[in-house]
PDB file of N, CA and C in Angstrom:
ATOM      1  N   UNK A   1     140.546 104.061 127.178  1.00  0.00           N
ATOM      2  CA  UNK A   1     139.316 104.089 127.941  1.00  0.00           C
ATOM      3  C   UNK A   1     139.286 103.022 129.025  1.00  0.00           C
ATOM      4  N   UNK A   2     139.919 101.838 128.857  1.00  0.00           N
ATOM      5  CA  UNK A   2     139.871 101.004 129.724  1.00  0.00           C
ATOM      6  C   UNK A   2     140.706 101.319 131.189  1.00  0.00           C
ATOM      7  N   UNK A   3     141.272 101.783 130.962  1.00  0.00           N
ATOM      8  CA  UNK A   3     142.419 102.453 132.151  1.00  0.00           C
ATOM      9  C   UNK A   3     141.648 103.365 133.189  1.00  0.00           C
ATOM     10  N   UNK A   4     140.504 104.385 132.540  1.00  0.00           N
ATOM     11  CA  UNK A   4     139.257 104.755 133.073  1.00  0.00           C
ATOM     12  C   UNK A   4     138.758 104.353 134.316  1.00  0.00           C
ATOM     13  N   UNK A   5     138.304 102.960 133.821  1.00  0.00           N
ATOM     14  CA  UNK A   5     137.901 101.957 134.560  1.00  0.00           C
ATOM     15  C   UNK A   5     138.494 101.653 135.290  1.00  0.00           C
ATOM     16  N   UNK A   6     139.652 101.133 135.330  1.00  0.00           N
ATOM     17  CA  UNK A   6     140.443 100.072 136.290  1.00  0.00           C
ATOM     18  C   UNK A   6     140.982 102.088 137.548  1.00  0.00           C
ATOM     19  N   UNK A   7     141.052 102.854 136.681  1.00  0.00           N
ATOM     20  CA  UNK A   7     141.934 104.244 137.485  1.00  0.00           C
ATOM     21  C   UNK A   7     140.504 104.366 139.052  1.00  0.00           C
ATOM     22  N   UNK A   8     138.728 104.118 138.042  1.00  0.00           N
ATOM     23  CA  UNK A   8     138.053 104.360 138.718  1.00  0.00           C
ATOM     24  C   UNK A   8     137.100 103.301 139.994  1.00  0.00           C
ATOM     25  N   UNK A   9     137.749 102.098 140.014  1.00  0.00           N
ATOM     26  CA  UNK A   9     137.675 101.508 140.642  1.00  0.00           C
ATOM     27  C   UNK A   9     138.836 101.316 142.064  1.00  0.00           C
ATOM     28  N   UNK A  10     140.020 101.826 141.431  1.00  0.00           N
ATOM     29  CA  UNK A  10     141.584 102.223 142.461  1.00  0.00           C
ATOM     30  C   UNK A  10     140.688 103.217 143.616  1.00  0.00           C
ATOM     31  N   UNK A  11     140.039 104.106 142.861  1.00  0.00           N
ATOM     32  CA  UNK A  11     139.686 105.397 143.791  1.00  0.00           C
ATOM     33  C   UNK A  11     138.493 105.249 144.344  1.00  0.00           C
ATOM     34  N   UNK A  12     137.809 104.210 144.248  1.00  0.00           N
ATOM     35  CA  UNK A  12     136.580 103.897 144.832  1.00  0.00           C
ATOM     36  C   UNK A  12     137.244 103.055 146.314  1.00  0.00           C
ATOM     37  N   UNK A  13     138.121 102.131 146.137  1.00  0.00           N
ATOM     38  CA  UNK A  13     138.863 101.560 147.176  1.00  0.00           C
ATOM     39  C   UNK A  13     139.603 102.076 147.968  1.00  0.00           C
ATOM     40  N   UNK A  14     139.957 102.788 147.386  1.00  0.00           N
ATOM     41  CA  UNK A  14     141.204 104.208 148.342  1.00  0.00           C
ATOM     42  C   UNK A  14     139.818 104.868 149.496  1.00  0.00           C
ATOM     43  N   UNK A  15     138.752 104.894 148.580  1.00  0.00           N
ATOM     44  CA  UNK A  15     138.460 106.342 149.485  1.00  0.00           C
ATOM     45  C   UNK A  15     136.709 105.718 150.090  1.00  0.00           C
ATOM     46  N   UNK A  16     136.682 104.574 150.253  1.00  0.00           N
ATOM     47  CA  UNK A  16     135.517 103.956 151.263  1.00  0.00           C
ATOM     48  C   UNK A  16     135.584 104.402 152.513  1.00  0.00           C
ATOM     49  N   UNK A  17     133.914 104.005 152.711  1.00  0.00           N
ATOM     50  CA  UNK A  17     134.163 104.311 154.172  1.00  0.00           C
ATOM     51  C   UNK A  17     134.056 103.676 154.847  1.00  0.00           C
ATOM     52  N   UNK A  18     134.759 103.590 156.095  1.00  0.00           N
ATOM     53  CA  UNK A  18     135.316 101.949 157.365  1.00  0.00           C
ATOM     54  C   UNK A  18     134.408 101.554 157.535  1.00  0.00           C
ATOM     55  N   UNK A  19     133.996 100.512 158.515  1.00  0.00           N
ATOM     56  CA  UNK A  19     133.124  99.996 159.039  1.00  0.00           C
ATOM     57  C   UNK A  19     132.741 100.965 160.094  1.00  0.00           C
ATOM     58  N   UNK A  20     131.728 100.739 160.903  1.00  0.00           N
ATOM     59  CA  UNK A  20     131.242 101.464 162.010  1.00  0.00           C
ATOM     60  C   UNK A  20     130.607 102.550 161.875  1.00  0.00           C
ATOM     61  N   UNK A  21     130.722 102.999 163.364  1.00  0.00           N
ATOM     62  CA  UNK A  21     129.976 104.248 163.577  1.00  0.00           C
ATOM     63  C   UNK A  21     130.938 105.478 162.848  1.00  0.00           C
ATOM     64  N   UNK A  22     130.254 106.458 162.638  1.00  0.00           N
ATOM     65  CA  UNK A  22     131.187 108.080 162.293  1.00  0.00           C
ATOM     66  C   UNK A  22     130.340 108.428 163.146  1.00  0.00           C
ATOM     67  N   UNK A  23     130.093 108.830 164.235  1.00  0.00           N
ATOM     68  CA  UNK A  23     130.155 109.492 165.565  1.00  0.00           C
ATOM     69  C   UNK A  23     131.261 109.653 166.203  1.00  0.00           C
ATOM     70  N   UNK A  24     131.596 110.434 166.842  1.00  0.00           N
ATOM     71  CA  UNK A  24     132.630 110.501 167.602  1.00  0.00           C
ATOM     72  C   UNK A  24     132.441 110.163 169.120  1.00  0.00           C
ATOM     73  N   UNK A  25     133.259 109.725 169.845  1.00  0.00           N
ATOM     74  CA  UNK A  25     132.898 109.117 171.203  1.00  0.00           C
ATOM     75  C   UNK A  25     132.891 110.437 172.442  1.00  0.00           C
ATOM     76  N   UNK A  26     131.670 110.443 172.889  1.00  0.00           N
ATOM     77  CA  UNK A  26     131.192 111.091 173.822  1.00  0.00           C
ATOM     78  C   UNK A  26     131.397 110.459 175.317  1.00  0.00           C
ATOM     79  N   UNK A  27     131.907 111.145 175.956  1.00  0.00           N
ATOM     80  CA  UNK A  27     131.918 110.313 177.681  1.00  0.00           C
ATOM     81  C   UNK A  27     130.326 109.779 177.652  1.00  0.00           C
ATOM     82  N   UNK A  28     129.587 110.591 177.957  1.00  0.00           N
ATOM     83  CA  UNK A  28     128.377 110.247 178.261  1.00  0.00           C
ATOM     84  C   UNK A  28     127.382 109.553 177.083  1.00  0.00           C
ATOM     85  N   UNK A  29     127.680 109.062 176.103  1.00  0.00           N
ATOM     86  CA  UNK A  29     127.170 108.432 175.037  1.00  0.00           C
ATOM     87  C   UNK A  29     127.302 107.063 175.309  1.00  0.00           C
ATOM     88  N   UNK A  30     128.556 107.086 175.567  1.00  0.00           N
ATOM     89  CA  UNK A  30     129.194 105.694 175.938  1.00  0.00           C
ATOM     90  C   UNK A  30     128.784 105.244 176.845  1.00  0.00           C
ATOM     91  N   UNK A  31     128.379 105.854 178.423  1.00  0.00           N
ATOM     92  CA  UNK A  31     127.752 105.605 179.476  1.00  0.00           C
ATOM     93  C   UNK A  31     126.097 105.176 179.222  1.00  0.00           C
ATOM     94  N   UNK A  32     126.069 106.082 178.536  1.00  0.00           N
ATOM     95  CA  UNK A  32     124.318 105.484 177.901  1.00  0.00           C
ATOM     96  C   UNK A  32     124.283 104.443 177.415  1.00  0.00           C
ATOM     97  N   UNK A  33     125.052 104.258 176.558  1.00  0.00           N
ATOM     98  CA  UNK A  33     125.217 102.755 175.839  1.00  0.00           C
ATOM     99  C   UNK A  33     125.478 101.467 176.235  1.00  0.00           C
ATOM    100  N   UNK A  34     126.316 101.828 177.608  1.00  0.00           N
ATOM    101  CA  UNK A  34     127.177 100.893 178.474  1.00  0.00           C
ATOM    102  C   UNK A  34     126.175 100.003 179.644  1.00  0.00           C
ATOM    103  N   UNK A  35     125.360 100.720 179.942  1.00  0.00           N
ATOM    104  CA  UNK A  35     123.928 100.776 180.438  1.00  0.00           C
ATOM    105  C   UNK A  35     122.994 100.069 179.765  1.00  0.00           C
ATOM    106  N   UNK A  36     123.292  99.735 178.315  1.00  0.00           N
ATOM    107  CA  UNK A  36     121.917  98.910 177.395  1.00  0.00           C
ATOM    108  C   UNK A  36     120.979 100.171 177.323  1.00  0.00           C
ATOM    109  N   UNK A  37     120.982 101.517 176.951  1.00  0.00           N
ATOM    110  CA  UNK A  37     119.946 102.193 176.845  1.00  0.00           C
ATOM    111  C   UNK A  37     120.257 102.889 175.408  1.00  0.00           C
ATOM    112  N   UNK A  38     119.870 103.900 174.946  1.00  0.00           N
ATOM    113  CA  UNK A  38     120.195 104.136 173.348  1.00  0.00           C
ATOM    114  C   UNK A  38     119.521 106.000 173.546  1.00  0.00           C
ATOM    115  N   UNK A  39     120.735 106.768 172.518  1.00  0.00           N
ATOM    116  CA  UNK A  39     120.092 108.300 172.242  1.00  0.00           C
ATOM    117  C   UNK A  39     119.142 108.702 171.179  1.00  0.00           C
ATOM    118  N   UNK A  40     118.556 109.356 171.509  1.00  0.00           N
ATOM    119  CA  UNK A  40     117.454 109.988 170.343  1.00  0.00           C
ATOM    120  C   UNK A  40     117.648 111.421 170.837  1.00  0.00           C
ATOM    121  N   UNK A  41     117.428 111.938 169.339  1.00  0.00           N
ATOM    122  CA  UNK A  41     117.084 113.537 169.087  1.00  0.00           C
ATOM    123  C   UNK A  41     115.763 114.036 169.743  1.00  0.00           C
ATOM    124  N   UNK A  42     114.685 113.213 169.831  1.00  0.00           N
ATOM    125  CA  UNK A  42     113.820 113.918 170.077  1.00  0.00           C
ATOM    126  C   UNK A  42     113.327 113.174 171.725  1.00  0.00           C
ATOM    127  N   UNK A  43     112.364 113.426 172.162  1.00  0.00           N
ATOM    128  CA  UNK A  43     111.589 113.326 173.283  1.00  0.00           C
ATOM    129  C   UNK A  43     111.241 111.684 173.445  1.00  0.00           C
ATOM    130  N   UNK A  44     111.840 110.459 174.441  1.00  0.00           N
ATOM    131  CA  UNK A  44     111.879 109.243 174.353  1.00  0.00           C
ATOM    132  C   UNK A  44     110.391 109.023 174.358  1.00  0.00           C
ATOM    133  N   UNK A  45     110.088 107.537 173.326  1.00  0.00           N
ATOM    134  CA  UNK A  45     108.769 107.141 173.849  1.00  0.00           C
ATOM    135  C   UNK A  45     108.303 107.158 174.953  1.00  0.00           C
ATOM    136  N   UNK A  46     106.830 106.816 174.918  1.00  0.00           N
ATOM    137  CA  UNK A  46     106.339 106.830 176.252  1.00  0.00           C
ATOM    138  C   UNK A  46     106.291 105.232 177.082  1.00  0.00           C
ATOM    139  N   UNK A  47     106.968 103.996 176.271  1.00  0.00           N
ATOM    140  CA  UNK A  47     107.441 102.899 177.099  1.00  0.00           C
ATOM    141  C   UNK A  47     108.817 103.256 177.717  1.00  0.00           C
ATOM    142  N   UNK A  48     109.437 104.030 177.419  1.00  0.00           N
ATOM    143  CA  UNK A  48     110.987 104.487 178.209  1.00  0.00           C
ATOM    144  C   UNK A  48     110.733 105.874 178.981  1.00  0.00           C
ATOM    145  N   UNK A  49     112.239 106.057 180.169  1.00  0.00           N
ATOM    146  CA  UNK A  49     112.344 107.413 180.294  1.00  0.00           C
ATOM    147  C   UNK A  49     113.383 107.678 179.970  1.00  0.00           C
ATOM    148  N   UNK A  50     113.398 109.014 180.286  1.00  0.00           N
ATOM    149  CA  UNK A  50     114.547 109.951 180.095  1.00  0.00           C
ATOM    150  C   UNK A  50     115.886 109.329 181.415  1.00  0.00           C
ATOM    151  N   UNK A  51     116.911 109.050 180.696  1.00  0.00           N
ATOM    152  CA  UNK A  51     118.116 108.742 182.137  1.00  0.00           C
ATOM    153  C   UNK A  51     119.305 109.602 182.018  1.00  0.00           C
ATOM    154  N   UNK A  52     119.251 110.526 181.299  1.00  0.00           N
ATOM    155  CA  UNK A  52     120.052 111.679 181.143  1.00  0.00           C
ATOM    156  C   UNK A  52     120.516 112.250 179.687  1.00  0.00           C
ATOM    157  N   UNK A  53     121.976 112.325 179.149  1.00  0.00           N
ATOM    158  CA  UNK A  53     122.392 112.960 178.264  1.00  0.00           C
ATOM    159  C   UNK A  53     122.986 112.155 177.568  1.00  0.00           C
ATOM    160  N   UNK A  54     123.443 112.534 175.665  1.00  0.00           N
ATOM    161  CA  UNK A  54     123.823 111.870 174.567  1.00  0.00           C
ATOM    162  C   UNK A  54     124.686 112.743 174.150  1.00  0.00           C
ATOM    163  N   UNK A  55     125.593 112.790 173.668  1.00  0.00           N
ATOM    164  CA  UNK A  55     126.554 114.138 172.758  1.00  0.00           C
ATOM    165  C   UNK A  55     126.529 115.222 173.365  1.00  0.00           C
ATOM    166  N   UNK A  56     126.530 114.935 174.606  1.00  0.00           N
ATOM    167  CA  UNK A  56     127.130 116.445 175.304  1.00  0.00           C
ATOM    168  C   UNK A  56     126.511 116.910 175.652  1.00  0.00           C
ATOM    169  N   UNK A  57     124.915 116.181 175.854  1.00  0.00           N
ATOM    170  CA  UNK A  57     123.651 117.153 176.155  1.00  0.00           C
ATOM    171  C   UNK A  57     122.943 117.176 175.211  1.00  0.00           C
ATOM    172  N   UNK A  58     123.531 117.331 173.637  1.00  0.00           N
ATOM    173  CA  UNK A  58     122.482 117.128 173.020  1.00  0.00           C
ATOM    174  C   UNK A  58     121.821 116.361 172.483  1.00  0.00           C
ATOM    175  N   UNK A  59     121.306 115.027 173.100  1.00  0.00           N
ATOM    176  CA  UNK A  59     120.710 114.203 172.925  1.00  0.00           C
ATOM    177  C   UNK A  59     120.124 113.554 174.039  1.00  0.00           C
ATOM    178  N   UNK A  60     118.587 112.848 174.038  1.00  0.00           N
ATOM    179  CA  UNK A  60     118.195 112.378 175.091  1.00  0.00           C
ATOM    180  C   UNK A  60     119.077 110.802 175.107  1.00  0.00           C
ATOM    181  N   UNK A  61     118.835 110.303 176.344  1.00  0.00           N
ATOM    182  CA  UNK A  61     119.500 109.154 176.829  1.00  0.00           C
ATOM    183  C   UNK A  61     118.202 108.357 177.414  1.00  0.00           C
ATOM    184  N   UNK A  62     117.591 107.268 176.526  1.00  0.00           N
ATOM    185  CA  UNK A  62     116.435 106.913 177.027  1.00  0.00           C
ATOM    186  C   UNK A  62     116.109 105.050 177.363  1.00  0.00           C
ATOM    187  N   UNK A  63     116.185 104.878 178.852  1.00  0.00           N
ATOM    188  CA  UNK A  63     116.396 104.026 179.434  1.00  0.00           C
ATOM    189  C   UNK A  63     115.173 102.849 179.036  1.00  0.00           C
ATOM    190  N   UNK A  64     115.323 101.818 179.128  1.00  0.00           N
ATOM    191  CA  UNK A  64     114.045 101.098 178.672  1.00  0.00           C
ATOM    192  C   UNK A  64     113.534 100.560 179.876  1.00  0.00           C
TER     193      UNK A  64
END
């Protein structure tokens, strides 16, 4: 039983997940970002606007 243990801690380490983002890098995500501005799914507050696109379009790009 002890082997259990030590087998289920091997496979907890094997199979973490990295640091960072899991997004994948978008031209225009990066440009948003690069800018100091940030994407949202939905419609930017009303202290920001809209400065274009996030994931290809689908996401707003909202400037502060």
């Amino acid at each position: 039983m002890k082997i259990l243990y030590l087998l289920l801690s091997v496979f907890l380490l094997l199979f973490q997940a990295t640091s960072g983002s899991a997004d994948p890098i978008f031209p225009d995500t990066v440009e948003c970002r690069r800018q100091g501005n940030f994407c949202l799914r939905t419609a930017c507050p009303t202290s920001t606007v809209a400065a274009g696109t996030c994931h290809l379009g689908t996401l707003n790009c909202c400037a502060k």
